[in-house]
C-alpha atoms as a PDB file:
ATOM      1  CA  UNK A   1      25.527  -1.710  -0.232  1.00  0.00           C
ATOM      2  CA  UNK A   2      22.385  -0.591   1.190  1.00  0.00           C
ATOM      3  CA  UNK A   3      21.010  -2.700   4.101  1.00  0.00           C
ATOM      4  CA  UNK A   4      17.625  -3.058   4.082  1.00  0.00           C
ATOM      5  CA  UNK A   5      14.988  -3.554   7.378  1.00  0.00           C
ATOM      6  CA  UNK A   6      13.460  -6.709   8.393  1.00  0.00           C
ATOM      7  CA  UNK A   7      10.716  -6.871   6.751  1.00  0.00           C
ATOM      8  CA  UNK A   8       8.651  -9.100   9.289  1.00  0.00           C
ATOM      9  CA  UNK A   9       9.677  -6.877  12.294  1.00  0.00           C
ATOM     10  CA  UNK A  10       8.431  -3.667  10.086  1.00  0.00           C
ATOM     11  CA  UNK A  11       5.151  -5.885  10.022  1.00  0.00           C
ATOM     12  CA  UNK A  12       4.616  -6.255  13.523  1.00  0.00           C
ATOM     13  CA  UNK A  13       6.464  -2.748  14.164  1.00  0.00           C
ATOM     14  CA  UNK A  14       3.032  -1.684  12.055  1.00  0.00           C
ATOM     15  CA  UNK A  15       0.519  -3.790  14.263  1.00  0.00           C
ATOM     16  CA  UNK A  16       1.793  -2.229  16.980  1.00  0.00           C
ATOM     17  CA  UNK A  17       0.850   1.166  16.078  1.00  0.00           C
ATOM     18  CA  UNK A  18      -2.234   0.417  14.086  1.00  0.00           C
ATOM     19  CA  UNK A  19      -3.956  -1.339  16.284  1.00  0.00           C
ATOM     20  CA  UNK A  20      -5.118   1.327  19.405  1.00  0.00           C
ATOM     21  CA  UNK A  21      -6.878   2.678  16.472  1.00  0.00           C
ATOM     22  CA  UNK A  22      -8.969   0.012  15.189  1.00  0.00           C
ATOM     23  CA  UNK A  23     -12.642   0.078  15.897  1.00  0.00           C
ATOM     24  CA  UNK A  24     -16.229  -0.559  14.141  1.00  0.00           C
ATOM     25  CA  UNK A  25     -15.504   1.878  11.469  1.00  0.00           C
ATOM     26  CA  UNK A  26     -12.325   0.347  10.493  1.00  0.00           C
ATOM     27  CA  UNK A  27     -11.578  -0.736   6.984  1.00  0.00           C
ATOM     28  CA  UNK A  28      -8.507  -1.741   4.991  1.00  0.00           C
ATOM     29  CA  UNK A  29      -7.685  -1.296   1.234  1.00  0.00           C
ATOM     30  CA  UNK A  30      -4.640  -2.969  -0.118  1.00  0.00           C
ATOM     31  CA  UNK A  31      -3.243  -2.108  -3.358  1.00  0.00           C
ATOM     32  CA  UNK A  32      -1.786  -4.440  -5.791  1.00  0.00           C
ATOM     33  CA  UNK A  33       0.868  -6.730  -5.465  1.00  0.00           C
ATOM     34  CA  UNK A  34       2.559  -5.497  -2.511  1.00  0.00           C
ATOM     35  CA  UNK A  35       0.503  -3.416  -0.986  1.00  0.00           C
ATOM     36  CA  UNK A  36      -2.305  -6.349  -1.158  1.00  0.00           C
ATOM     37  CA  UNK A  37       0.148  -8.646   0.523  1.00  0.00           C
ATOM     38  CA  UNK A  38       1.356  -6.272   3.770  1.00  0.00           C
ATOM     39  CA  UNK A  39      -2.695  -5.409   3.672  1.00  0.00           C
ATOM     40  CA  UNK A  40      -3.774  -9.319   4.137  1.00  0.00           C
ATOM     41  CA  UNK A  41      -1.183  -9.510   6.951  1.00  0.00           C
ATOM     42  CA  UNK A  42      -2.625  -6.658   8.562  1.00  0.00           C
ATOM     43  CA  UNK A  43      -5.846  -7.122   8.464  1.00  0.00           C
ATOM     44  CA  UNK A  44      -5.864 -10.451   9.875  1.00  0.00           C
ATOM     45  CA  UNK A  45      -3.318  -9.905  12.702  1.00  0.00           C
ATOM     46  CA  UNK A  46      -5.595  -6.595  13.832  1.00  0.00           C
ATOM     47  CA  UNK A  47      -8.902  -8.692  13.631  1.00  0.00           C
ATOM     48  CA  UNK A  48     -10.216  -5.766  11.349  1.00  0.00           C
ATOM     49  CA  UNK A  49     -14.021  -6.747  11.102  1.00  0.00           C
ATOM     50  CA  UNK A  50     -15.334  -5.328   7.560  1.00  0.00           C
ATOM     51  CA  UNK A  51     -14.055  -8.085   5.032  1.00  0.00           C
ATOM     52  CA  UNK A  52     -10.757  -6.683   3.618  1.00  0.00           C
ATOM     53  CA  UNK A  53     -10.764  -4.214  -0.116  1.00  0.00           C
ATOM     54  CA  UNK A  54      -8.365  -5.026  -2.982  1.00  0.00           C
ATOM     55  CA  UNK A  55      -7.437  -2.355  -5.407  1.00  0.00           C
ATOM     56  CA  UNK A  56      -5.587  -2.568  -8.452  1.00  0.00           C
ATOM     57  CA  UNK A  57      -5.234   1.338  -9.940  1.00  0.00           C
ATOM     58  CA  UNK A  58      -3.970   0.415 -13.622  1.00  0.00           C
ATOM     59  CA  UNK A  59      -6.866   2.764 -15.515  1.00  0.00           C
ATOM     60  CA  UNK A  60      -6.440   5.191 -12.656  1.00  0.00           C
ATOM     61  CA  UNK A  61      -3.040   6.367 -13.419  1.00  0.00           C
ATOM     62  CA  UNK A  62      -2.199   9.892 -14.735  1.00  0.00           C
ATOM     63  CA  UNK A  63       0.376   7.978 -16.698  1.00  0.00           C
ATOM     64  CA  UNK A  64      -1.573   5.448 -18.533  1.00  0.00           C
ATOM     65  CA  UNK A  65      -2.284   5.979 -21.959  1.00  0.00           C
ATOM     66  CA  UNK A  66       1.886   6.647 -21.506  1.00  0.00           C
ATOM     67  CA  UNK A  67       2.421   3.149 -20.497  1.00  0.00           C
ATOM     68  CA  UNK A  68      -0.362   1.004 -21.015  1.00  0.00           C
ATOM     69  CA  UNK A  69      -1.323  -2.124 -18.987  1.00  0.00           C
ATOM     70  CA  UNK A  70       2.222  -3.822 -18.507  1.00  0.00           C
ATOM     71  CA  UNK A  71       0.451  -6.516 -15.885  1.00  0.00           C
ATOM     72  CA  UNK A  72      -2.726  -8.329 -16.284  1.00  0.00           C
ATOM     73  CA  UNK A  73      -5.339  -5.962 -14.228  1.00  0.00           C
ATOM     74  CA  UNK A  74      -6.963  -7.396 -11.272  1.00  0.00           C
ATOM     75  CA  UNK A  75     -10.260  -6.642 -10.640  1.00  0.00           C
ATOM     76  CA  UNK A  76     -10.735  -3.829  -7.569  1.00  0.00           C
ATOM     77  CA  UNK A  77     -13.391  -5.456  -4.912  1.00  0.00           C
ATOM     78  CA  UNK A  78     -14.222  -3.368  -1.908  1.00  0.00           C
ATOM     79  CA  UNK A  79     -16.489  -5.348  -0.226  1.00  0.00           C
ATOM     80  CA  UNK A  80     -18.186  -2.490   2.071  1.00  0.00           C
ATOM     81  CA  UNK A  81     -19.720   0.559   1.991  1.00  0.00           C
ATOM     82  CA  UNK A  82     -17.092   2.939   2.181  1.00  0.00           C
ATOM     83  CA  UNK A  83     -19.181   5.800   3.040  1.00  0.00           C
ATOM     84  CA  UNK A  84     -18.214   7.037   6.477  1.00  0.00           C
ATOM     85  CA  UNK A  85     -15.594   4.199   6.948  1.00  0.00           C
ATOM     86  CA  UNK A  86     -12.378   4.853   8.551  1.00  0.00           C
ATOM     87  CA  UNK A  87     -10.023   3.632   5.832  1.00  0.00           C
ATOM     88  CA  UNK A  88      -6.668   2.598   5.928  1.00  0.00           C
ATOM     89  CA  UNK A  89      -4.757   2.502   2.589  1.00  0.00           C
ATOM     90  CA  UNK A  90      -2.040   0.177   2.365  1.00  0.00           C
ATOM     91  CA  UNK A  91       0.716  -0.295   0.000  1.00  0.00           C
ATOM     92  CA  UNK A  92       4.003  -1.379   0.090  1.00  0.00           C
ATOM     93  CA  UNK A  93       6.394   1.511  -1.133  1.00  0.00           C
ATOM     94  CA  UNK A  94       5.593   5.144  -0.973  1.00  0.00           C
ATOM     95  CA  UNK A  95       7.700   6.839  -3.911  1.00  0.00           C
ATOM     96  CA  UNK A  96       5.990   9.243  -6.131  1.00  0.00           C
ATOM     97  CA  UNK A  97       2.563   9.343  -4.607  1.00  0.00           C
ATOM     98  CA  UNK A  98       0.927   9.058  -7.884  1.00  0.00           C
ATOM     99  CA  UNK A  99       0.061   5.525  -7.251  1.00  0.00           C
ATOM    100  CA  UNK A 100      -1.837   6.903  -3.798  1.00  0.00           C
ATOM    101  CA  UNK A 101      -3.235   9.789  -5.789  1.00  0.00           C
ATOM    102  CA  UNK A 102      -5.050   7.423  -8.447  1.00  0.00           C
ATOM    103  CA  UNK A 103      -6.248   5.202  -5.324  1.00  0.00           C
ATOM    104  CA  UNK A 104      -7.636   7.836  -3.694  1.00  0.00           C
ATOM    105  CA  UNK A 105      -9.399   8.643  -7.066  1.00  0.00           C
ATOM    106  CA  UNK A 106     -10.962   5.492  -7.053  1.00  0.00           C
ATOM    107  CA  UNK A 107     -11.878   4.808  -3.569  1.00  0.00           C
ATOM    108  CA  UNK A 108     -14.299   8.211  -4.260  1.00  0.00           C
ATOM    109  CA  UNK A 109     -15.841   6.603  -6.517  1.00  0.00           C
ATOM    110  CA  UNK A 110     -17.119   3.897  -4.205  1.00  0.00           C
ATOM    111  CA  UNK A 111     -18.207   6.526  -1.812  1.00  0.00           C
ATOM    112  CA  UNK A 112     -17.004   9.537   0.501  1.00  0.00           C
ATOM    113  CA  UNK A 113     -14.707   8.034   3.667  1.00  0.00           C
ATOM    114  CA  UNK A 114     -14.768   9.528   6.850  1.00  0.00           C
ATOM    115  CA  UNK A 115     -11.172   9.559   6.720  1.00  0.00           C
ATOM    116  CA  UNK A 116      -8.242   7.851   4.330  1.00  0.00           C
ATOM    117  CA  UNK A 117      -4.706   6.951   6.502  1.00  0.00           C
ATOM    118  CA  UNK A 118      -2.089   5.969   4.438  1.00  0.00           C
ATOM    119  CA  UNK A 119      -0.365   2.866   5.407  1.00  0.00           C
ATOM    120  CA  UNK A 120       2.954   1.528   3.921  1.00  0.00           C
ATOM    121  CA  UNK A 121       5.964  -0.345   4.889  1.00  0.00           C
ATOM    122  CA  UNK A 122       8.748   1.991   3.528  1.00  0.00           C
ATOM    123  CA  UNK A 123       9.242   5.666   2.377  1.00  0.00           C
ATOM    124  CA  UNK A 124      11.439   5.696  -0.015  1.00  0.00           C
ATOM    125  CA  UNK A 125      10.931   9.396  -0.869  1.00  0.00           C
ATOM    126  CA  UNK A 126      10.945  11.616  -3.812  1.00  0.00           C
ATOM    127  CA  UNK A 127       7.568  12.527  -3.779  1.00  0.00           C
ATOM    128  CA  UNK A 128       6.416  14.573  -6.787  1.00  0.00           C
ATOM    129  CA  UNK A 129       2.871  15.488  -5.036  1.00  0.00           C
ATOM    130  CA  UNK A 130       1.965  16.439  -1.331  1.00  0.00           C
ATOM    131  CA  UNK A 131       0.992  13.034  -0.217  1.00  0.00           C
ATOM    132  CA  UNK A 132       2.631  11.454   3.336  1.00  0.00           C
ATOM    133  CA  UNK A 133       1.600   8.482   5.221  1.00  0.00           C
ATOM    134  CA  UNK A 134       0.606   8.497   8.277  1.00  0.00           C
ATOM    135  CA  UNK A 135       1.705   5.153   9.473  1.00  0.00           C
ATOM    136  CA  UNK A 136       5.318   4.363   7.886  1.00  0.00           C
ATOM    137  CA  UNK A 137       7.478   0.959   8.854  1.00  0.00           C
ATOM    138  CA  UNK A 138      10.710   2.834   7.469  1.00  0.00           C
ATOM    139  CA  UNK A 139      12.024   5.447   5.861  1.00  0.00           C
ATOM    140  CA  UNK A 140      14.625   3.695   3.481  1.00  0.00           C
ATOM    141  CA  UNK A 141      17.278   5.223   1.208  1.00  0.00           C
ATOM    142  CA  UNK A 142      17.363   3.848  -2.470  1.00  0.00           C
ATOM    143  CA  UNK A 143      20.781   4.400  -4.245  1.00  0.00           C
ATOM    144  CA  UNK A 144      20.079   6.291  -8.161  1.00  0.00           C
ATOM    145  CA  UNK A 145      18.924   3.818 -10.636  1.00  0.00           C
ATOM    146  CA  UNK A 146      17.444   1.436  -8.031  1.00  0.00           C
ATOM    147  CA  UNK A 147      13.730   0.454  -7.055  1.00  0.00           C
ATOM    148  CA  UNK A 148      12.739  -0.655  -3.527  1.00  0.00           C
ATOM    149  CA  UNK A 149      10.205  -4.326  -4.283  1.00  0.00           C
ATOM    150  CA  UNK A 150       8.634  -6.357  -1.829  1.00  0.00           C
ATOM    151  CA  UNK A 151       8.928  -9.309  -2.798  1.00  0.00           C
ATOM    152  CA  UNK A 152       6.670 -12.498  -1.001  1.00  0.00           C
ATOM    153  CA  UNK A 153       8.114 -16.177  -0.906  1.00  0.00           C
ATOM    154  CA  UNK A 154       5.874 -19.356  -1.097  1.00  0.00           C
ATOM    155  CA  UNK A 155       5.049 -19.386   2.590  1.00  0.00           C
ATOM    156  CA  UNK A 156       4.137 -16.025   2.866  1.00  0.00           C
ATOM    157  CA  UNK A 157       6.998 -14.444   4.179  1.00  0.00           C
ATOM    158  CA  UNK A 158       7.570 -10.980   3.260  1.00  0.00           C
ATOM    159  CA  UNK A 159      10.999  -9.135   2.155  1.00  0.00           C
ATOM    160  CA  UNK A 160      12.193  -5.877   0.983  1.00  0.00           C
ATOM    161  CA  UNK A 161      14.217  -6.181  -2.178  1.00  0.00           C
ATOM    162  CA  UNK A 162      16.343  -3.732  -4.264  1.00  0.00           C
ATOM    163  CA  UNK A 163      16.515  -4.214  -7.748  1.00  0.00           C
ATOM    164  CA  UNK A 164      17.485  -2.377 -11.272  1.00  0.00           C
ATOM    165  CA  UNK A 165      15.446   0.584 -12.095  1.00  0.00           C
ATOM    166  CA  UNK A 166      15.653  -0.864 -15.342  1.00  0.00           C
ATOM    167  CA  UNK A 167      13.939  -4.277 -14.640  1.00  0.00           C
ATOM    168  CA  UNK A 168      10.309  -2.126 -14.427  1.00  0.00           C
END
């Protein structure tokens, strides 16, 4: 059985290291679910001033008129300018980096960033494009036919979950 990190720990692990580089330009993007969830945490525990971006990708994927809309799509808000901003990306599990390629996509079409750091609590690996994060909480091995999920209880607490490849 694989044992999974703390969760919480990884949260503060990622506070630690994020926050020397926090300043004016600053500005956080989560992506939905998970990555919204570690990116509210974040972005209140590192006081980031510019009100905080959510970004659901669903009509950004390179594999959408494949599979569809299988959730109900949120609407993306990014609620500054990101031209010039310093943005940190944030999402919960780095597999494929498809999911970071059709963010990027979309954050471009809200303006040209000075910069875009990835942010995410685990690599899981088995990347099938040249994207890496810059700021990682853990690299975590899944076993075949598993997914890594973060899942979020009722009072907010955050925990990293394997389940059945199949229950996507």
């Amino acid at each position: 059985m694989t044992k999974l990190p703390d969760t919480e720990k990884l949260c503060q692990d990622l506070v630690r290291e994020l926050k020397p580089r926090i300043g004016p330009k600053t500005a956080m993007v989560g992506l939905y679910t998970g990555g919204v969830w570690l990116a509210e945490r974040l972005h209140k525990e590192l006081r980031i001033e510019k009100p905080l971006g959510l970004m659901d990708i669903a009509f950004y994927r390179d594999d959408y008129a494949a599979r569809g809309l299988k959730h109900d799509p949120k609407r993306t808000t990014i609620p500054f300018d990101v031209n010039g901003a310093e943005l940190l990306l944030v999402d919960d599990v780095l597999y494929s980096g498809r999911t970071v390629r059709a963010a990027m996509n979309e954050l471009f079409d809200y303006g040209r960033p000075a910069s875009i750091s990835l942010v995410v609590l685990a690599d899981r690996g088995g990347r099938q494009l040249p994207i890496c994060a810059q700021h990682v909480g853990a690299k975590v091995e899944v076993p075949e036919g598993m997914r890594l999920r973060l899942k979020r209880d009722d009072a907010g607490k955050l925990a990293l979950a394997l389940e059945s490849d199949r229950a996507a």
